[in-house]
N, C-alpha and C. Protein backbone atom coordinates (compact mmCIF):
# COMPACT_ATOMS: atom_id res chain seq x y z
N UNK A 1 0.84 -1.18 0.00
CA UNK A 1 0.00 0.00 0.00
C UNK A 1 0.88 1.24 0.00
N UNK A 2 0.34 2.34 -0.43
CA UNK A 2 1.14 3.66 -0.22
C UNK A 2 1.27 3.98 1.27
N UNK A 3 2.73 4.97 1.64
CA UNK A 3 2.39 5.28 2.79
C UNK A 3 0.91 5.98 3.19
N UNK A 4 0.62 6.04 4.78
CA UNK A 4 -0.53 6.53 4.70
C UNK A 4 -0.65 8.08 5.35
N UNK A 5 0.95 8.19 5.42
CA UNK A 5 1.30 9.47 6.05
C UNK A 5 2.46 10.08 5.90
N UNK A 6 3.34 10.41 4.72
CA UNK A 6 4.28 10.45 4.29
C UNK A 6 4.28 11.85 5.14
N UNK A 7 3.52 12.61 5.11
CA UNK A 7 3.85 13.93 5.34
C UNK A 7 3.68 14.74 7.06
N UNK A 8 3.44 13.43 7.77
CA UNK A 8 2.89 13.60 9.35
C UNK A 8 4.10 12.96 10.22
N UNK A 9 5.36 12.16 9.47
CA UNK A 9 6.37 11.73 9.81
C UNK A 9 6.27 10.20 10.23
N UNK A 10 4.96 9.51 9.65
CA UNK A 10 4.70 8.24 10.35
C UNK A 10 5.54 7.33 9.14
N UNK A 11 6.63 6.12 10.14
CA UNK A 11 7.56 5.51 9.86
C UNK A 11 7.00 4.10 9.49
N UNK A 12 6.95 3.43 8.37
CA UNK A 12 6.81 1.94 8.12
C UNK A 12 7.61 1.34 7.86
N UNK A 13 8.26 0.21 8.24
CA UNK A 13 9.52 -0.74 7.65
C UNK A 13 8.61 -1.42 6.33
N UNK A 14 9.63 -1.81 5.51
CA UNK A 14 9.48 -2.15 4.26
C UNK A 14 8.48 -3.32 4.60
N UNK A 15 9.22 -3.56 5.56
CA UNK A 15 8.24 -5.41 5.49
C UNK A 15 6.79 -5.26 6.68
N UNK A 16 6.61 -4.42 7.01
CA UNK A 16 5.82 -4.41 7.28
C UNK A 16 3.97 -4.28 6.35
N UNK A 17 2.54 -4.87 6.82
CA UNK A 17 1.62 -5.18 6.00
C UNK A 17 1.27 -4.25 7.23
N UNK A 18 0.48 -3.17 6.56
CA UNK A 18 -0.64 -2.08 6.30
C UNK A 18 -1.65 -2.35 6.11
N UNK A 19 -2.68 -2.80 6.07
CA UNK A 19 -3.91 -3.22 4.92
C UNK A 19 -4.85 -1.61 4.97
N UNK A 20 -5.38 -1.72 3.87
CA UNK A 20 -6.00 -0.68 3.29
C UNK A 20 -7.66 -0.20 4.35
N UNK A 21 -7.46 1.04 4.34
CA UNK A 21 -8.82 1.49 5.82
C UNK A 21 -8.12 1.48 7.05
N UNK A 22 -6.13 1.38 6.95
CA UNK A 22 -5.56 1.70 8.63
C UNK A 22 -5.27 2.98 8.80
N UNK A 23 -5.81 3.74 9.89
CA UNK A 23 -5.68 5.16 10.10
C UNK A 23 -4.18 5.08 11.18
N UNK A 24 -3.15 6.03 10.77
CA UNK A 24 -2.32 5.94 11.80
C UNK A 24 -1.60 7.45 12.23
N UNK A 25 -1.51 7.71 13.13
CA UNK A 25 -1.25 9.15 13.78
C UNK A 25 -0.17 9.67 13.40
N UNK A 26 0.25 10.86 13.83
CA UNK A 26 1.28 11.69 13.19
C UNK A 26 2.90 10.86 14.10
N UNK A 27 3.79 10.79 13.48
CA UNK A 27 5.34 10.38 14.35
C UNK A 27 5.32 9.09 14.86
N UNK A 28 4.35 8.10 14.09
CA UNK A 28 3.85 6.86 14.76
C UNK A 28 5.11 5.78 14.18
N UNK A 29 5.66 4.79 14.73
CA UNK A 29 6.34 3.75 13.60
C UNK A 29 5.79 2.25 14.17
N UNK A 30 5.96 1.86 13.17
CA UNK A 30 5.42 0.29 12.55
C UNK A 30 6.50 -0.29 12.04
N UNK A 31 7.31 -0.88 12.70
CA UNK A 31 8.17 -1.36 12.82
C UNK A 31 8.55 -3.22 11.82
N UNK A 32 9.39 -3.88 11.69
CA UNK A 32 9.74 -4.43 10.33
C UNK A 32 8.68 -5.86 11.40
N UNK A 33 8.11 -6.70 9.99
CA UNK A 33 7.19 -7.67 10.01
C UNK A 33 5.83 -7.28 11.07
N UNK A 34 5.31 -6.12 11.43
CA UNK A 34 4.55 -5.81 11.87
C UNK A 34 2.96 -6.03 10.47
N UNK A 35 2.13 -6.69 11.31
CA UNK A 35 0.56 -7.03 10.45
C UNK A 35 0.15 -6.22 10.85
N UNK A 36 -1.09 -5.16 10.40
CA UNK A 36 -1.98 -4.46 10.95
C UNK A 36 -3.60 -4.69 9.94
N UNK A 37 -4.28 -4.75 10.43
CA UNK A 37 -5.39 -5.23 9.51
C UNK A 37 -6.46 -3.88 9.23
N UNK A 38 -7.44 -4.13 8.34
CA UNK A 38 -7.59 -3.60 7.98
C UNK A 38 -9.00 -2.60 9.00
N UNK A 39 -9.11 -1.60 8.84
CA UNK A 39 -10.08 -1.01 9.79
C UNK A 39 -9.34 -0.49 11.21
N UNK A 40 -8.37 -0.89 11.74
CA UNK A 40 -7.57 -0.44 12.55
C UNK A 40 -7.09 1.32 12.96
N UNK A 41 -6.92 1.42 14.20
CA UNK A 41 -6.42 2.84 14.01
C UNK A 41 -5.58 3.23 15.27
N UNK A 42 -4.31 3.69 14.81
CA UNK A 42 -3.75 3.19 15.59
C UNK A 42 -3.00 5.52 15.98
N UNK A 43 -3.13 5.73 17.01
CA UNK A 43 -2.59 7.29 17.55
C UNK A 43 -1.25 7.84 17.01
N UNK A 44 -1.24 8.71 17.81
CA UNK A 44 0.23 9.47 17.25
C UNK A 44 1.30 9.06 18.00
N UNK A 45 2.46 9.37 17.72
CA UNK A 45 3.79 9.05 18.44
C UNK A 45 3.68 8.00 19.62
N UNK A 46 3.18 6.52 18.82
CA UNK A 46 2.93 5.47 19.48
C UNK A 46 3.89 4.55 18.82
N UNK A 47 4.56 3.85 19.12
CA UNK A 47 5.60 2.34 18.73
C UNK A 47 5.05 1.10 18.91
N UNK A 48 4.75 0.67 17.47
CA UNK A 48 4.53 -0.77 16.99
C UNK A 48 5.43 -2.03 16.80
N UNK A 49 6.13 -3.11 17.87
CA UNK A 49 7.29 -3.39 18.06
C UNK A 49 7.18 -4.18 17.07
N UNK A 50 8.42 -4.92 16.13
CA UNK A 50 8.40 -6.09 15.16
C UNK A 50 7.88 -6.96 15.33
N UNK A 51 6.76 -7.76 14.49
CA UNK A 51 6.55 -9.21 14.17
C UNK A 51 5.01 -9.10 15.34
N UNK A 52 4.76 -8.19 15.62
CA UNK A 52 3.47 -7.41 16.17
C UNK A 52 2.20 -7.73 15.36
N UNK A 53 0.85 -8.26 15.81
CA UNK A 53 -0.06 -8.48 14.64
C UNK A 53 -1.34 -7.15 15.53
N UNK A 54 -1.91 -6.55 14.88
CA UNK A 54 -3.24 -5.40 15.34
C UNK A 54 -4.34 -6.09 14.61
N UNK A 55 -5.65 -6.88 15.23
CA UNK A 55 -6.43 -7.37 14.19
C UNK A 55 -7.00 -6.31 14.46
N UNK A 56 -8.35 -6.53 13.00
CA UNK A 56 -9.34 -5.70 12.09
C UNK A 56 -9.87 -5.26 13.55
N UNK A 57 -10.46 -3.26 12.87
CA UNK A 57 -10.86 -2.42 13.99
C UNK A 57 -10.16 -2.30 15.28
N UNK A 58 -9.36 -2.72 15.73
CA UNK A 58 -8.36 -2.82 16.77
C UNK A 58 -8.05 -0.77 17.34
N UNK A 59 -8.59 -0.27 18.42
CA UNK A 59 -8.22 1.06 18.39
C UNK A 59 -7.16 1.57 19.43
N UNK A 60 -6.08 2.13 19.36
CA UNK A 60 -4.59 1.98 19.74
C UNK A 60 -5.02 3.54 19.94
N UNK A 61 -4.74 4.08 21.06
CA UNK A 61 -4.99 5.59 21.46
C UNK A 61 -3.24 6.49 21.27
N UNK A 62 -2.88 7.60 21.58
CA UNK A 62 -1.88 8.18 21.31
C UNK A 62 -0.54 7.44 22.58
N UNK A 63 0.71 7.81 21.96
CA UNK A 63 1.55 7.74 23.29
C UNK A 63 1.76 6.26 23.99
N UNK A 64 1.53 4.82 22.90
CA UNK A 64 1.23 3.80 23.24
C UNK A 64 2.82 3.25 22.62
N UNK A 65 3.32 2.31 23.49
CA UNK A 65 4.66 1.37 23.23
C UNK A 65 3.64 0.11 23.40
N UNK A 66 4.41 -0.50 22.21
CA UNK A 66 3.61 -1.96 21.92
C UNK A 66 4.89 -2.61 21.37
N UNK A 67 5.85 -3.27 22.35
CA UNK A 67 7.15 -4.01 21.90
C UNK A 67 6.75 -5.24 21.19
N UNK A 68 7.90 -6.21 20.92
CA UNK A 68 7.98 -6.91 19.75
C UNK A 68 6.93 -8.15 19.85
N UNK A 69 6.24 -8.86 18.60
CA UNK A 69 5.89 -9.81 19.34
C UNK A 69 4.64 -9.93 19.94
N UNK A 70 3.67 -8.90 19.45
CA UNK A 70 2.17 -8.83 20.47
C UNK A 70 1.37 -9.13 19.66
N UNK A 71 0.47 -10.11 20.53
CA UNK A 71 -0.54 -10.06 19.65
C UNK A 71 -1.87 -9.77 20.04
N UNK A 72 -2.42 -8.26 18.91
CA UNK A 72 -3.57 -7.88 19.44
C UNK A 72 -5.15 -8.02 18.93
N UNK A 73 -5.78 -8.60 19.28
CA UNK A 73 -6.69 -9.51 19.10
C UNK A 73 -7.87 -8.81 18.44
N UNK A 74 -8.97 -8.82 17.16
CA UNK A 74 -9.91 -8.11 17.32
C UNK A 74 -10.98 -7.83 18.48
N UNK A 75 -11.27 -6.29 19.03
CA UNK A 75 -12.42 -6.31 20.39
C UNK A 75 -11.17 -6.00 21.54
N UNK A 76 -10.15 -5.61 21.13
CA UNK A 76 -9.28 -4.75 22.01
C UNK A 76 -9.30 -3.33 21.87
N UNK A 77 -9.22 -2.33 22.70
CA UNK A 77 -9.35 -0.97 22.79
C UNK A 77 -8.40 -0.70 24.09
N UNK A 78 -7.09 -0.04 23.49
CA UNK A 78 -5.88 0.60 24.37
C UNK A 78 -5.80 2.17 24.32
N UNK A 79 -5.92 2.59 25.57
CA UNK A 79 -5.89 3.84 25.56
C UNK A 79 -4.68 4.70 25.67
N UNK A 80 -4.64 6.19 26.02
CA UNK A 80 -3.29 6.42 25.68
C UNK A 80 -2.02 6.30 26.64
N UNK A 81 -1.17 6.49 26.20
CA UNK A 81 0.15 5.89 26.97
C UNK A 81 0.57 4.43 27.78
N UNK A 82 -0.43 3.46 26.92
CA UNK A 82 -0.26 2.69 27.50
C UNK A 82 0.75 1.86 26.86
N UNK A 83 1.72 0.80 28.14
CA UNK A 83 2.61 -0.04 27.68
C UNK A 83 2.35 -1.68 27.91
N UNK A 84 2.67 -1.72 26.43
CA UNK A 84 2.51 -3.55 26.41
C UNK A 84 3.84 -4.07 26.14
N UNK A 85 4.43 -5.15 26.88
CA UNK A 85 5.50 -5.72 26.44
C UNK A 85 5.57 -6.85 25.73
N UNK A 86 6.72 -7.25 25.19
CA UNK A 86 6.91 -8.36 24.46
C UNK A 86 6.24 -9.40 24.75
N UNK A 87 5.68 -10.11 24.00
CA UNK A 87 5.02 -11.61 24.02
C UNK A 87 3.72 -11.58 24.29
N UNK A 88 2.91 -10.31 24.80
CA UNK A 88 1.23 -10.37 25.31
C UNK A 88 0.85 -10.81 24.48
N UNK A 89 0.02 -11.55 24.99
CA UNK A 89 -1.18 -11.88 23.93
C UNK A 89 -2.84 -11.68 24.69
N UNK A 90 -3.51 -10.68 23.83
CA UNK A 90 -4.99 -11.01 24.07
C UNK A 90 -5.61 -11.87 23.56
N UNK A 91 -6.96 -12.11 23.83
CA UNK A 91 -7.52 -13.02 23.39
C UNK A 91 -9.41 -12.43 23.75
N UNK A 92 -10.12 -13.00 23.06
CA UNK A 92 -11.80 -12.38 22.69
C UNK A 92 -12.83 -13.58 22.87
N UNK A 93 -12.59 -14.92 22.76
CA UNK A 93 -13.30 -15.68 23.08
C UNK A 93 -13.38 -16.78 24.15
N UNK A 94 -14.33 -16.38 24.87
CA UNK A 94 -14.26 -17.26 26.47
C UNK A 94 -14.32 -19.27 25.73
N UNK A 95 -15.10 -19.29 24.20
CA UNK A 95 -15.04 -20.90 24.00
C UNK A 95 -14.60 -20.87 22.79
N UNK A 96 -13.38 -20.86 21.92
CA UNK A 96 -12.89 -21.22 21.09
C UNK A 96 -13.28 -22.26 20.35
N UNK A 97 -13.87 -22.40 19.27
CA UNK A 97 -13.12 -23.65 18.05
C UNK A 97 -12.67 -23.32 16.82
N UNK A 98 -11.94 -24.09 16.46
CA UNK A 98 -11.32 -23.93 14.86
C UNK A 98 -12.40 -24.54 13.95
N UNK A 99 -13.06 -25.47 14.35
CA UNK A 99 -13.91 -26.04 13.19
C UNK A 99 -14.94 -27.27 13.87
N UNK A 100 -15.74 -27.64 12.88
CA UNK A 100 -17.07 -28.28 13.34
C UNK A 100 -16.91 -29.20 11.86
N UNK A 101 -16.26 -30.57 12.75
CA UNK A 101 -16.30 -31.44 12.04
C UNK A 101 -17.57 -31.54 10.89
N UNK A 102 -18.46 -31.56 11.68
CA UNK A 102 -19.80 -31.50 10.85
C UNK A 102 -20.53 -31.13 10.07
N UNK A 103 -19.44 -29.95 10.18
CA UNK A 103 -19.78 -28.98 8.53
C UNK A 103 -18.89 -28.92 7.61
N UNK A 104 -17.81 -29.47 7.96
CA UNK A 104 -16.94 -30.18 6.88
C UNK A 104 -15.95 -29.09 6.59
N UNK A 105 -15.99 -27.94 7.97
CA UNK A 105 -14.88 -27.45 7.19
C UNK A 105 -14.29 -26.01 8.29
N UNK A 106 -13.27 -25.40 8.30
CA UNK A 106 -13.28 -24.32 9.08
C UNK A 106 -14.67 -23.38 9.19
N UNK A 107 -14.74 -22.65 10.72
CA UNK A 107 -15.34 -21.47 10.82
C UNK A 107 -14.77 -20.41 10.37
N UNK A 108 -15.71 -19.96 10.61
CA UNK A 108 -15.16 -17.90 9.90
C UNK A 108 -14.38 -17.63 11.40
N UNK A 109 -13.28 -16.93 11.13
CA UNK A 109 -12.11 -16.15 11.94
C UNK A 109 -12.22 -14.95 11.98
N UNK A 110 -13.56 -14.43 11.58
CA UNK A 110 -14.04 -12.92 11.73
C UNK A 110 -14.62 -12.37 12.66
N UNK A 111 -14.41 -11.27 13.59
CA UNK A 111 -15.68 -11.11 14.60
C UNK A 111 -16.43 -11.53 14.55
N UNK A 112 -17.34 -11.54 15.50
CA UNK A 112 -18.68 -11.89 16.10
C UNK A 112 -19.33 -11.11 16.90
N UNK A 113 -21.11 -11.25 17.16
CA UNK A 113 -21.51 -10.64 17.90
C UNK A 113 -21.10 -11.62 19.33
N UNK A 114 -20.17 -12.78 19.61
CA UNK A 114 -20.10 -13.30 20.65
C UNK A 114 -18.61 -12.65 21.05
N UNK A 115 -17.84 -12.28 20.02
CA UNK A 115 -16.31 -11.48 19.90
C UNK A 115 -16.36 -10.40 21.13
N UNK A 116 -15.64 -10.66 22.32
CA UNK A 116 -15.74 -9.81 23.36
C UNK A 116 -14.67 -8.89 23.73
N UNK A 117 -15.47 -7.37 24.60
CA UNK A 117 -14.79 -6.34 23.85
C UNK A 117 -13.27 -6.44 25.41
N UNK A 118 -12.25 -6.31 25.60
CA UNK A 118 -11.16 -6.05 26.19
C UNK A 118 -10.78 -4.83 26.33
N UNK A 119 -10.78 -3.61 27.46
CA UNK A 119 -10.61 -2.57 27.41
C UNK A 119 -9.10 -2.17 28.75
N UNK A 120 -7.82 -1.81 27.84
CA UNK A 120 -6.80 -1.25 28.58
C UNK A 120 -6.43 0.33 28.57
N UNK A 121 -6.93 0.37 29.94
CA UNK A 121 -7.43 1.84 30.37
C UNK A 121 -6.26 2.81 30.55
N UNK A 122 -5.92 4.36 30.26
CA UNK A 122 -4.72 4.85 29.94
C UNK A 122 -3.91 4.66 31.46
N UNK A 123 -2.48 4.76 30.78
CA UNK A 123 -1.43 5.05 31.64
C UNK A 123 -0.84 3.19 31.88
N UNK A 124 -1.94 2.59 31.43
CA UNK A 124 -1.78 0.70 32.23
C UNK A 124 -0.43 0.30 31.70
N UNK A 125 0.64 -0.25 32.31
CA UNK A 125 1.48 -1.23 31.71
C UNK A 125 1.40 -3.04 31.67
N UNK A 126 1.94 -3.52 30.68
CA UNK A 126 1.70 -5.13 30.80
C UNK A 126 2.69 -5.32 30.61
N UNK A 127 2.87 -6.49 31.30
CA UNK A 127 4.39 -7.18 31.39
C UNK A 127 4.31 -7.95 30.27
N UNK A 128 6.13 -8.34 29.90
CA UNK A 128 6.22 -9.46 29.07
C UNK A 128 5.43 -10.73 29.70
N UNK A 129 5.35 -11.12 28.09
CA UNK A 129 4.70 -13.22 28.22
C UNK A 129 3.51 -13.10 29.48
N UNK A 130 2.80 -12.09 28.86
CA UNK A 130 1.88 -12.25 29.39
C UNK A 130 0.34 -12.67 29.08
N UNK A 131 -0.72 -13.22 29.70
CA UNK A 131 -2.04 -13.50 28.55
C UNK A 131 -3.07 -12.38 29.24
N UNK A 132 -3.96 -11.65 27.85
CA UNK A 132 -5.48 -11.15 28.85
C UNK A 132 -6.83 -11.88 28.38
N UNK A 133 -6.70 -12.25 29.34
CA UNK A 133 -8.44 -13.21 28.54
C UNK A 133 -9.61 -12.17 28.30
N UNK A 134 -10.27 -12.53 27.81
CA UNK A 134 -11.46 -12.03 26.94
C UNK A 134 -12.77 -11.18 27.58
N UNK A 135 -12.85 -9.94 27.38
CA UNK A 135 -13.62 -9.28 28.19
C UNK A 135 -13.32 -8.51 29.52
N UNK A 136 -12.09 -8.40 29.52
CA UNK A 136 -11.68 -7.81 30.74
C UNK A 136 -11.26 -6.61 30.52
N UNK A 137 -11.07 -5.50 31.51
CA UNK A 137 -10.95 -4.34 31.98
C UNK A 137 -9.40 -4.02 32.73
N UNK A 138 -8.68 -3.79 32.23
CA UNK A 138 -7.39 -2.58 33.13
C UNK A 138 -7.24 -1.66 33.35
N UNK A 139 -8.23 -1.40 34.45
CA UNK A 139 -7.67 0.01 35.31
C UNK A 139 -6.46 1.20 34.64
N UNK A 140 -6.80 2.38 35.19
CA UNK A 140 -6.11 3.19 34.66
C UNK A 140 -4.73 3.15 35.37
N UNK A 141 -3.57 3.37 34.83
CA UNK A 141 -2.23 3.06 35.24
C UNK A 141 -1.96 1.86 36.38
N UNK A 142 -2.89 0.85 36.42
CA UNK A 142 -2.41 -0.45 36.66
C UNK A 142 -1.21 -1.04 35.89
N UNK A 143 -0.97 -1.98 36.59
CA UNK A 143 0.36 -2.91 36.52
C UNK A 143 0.30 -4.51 36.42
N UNK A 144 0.38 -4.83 35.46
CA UNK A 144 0.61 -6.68 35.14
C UNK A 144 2.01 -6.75 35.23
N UNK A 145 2.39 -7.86 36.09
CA UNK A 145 3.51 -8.08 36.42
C UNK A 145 3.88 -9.29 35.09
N UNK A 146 5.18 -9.22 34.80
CA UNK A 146 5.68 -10.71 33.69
C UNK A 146 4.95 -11.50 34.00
N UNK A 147 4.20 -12.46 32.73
CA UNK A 147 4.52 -13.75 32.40
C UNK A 147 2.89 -13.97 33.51
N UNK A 148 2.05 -13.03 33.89
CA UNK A 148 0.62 -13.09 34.60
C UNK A 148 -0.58 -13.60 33.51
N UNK A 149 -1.22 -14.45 34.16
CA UNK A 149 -2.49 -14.61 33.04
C UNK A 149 -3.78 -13.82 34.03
N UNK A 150 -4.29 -12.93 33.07
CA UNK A 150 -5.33 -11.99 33.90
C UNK A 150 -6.68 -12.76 33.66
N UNK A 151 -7.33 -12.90 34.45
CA UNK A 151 -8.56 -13.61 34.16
C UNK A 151 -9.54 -12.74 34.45
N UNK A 152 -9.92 -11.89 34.98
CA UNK A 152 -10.50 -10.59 35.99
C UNK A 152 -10.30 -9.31 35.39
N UNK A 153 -11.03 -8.69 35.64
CA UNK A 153 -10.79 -7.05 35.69
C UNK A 153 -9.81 -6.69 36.96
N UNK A 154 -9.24 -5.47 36.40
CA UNK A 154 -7.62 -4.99 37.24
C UNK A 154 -8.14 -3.54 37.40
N UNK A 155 -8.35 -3.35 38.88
CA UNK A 155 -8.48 -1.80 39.10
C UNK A 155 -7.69 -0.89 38.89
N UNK A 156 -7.95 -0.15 39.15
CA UNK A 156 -6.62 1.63 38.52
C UNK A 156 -5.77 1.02 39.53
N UNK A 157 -4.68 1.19 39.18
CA UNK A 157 -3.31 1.36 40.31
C UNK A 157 -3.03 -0.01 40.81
N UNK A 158 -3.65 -0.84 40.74
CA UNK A 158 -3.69 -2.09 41.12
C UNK A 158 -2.12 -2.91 40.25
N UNK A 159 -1.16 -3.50 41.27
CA UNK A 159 -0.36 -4.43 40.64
C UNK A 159 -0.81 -5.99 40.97
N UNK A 160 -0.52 -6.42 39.74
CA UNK A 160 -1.01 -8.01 39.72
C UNK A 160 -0.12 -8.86 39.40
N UNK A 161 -0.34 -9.69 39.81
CA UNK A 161 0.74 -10.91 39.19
C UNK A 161 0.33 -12.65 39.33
N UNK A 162 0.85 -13.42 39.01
CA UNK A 162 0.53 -14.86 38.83
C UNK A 162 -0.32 -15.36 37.82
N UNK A 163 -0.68 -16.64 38.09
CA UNK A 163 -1.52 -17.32 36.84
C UNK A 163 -2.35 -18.38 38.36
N UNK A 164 -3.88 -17.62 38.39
CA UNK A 164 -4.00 -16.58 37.49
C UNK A 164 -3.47 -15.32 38.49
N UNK A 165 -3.88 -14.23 37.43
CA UNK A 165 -3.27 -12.68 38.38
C UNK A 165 -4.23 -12.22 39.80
N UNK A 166 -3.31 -12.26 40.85
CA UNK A 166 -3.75 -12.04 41.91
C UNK A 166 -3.44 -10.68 42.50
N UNK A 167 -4.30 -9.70 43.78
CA UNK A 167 -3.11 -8.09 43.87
C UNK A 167 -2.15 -8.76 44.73
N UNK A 168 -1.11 -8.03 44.54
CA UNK A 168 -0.20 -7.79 44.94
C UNK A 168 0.20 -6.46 45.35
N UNK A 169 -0.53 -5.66 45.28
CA UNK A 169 -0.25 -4.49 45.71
C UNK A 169 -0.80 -3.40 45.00
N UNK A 170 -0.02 -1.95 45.24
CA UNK A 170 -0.65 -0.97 44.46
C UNK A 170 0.58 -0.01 43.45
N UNK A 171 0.43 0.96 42.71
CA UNK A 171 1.64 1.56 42.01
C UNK A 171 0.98 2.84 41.94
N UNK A 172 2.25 3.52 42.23
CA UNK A 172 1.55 5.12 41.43
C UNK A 172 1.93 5.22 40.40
N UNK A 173 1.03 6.21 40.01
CA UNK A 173 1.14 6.76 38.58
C UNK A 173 2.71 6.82 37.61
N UNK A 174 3.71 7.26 38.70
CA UNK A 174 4.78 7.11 38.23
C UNK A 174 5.39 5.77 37.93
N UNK A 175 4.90 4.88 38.05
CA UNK A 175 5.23 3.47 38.46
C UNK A 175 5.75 2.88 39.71
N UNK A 176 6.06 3.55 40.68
CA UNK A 176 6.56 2.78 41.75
C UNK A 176 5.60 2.29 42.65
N UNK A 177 5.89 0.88 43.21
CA UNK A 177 4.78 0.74 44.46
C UNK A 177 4.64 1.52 45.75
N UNK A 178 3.31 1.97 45.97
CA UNK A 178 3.04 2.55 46.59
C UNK A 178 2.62 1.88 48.10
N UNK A 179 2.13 0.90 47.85
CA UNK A 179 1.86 -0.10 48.79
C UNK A 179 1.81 -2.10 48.32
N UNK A 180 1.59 -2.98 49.45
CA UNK A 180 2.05 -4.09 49.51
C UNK A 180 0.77 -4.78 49.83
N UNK A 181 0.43 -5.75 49.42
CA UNK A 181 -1.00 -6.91 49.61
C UNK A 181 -0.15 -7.28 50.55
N UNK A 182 -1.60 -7.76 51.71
CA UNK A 182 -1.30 -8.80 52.90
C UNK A 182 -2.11 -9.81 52.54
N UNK A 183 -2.41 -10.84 52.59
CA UNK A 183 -3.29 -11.91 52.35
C UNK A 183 -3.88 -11.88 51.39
N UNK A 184 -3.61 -11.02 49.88
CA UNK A 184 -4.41 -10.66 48.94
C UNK A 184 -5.03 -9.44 49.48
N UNK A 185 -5.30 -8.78 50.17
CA UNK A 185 -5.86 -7.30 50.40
C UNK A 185 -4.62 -6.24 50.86
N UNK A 186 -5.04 -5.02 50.44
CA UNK A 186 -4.62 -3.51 51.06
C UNK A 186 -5.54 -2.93 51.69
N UNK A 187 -4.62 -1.90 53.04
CA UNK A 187 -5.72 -1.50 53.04
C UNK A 187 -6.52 -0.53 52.70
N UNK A 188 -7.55 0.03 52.83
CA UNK A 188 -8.31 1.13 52.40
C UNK A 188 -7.56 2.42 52.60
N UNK A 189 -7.67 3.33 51.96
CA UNK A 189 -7.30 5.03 52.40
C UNK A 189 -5.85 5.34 51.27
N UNK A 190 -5.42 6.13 51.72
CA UNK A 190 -4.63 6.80 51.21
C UNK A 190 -3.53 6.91 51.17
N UNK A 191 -2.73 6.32 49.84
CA UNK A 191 -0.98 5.55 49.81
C UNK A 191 0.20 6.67 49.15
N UNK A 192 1.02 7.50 49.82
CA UNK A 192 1.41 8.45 49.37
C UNK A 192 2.99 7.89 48.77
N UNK A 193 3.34 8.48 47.51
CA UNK A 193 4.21 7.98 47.03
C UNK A 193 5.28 9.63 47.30
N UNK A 194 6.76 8.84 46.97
CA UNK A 194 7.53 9.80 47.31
C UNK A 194 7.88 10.64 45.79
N UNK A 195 7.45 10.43 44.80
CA UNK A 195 7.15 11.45 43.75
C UNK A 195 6.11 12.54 44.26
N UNK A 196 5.51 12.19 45.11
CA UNK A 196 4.66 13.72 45.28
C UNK A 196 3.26 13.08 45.04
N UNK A 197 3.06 11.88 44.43
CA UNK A 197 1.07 11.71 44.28
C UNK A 197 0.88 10.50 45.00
N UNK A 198 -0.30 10.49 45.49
CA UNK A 198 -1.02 9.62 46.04
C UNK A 198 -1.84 8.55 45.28
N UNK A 199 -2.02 7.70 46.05
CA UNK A 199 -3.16 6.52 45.13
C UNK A 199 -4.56 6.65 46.33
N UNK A 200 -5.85 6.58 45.88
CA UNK A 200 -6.59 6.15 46.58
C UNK A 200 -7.51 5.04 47.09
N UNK A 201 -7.18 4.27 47.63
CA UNK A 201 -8.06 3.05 47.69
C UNK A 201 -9.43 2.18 48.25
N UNK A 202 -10.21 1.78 47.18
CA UNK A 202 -11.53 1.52 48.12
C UNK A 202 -11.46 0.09 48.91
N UNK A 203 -10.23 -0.31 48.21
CA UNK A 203 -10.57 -2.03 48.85
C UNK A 203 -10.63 -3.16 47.53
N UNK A 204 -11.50 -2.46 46.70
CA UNK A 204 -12.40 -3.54 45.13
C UNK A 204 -10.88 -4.15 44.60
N UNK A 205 -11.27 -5.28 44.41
CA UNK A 205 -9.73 -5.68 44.03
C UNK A 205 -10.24 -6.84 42.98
């Protein structure tokens, strides 16, 4: 395809696939063997890491690092500044099949009205080798720790970790922890970080 932004400074490696209907922001790069499908739209001065797949309609907000290696599922919606690391993978359907013997042949690999929507709320980071199952919610500047499978919704500020992801604590905005899970809970009130901001907590975990 032609570039789709020669003149806004947005960067494509040669080998990278574009498909036709991808909107992409000003200073954005798409980096070499990166897929992006078609209907997609992906912000400004956001990084698309190599060998990266964005399925169809997929919406990528501004200020987003998406390292090498991700794969983002149709019925994902990332907001801005958010970071995904190497190896995530989402995923949209709570019952998977490839095919029905019985009809003699593959299903369609296209959305669905059963295709469920995954929403990573701004500021969130995800660790490498990590999974998000289908229909879930990440809090705004929450934290997935490496190699976590999220099964749950992840409140704002909330750090998680394990398989599946359990809290572990809390982070501020800047990223540092702000506080520490005891038995799986924190407690309620108000966790002051030494950058200067606070987190506030109800408990909902």
């Amino acid at each position: 395809m032609n570039d789709p932004a020669a003149a806004t400074g947005v960067r494509i490696h040669p080998t990278a696939i574009v498909e036709s209907g991808v909107v992409i922001g000003p200073r954005t790069a798409i980096w070499d063997g990166v897929h992006v499908r078609a209907g997609a739209r992906i912000g400004r001065d956001c990084i698309v890491g190599e060998k990266t797949y964005v399925a169809y309609d997929v919406r990528i907000g501004d200020l987003v690092k998406i390292n090498a290696c991700v794969y983002v599922c149709a019925g994902v919606e990332i907001e801005d500044g958010v970071m995904v690391a190497a190896h995530t993978v989402f995923t949209n359907d709570r019952f998977p099949r490839a095919t029905d013997p019985d009809l003699g042949g593959l299903l369609t690999s296209a959305p669905t009205d059963a295709t469920l929507t995954t929403r990573v709320r701004r500021g969130a980071t995800i660790g490498a080798n990590c999974t998000i199952g289908p229909g879930i919610e990440l809090g705004e500047f929450c934290m997935v720790g490496m190699g976590s499978v999220v099964t749950a919704d992840v409140p704002a500020h909330a750090l998680v970790l394990g398989n599946p992801a359990r809290l572990a604590g809390l982070v501020c905005r800047c990223g540092e922890p702000v506080a520490r899970a005891v038995a799986g809970t924190v407690p309620c009130g108000t966790h002051r970080c030494a950058c200067g901001r606070s987190v506030e907590w109800s408990g909902s975990a």
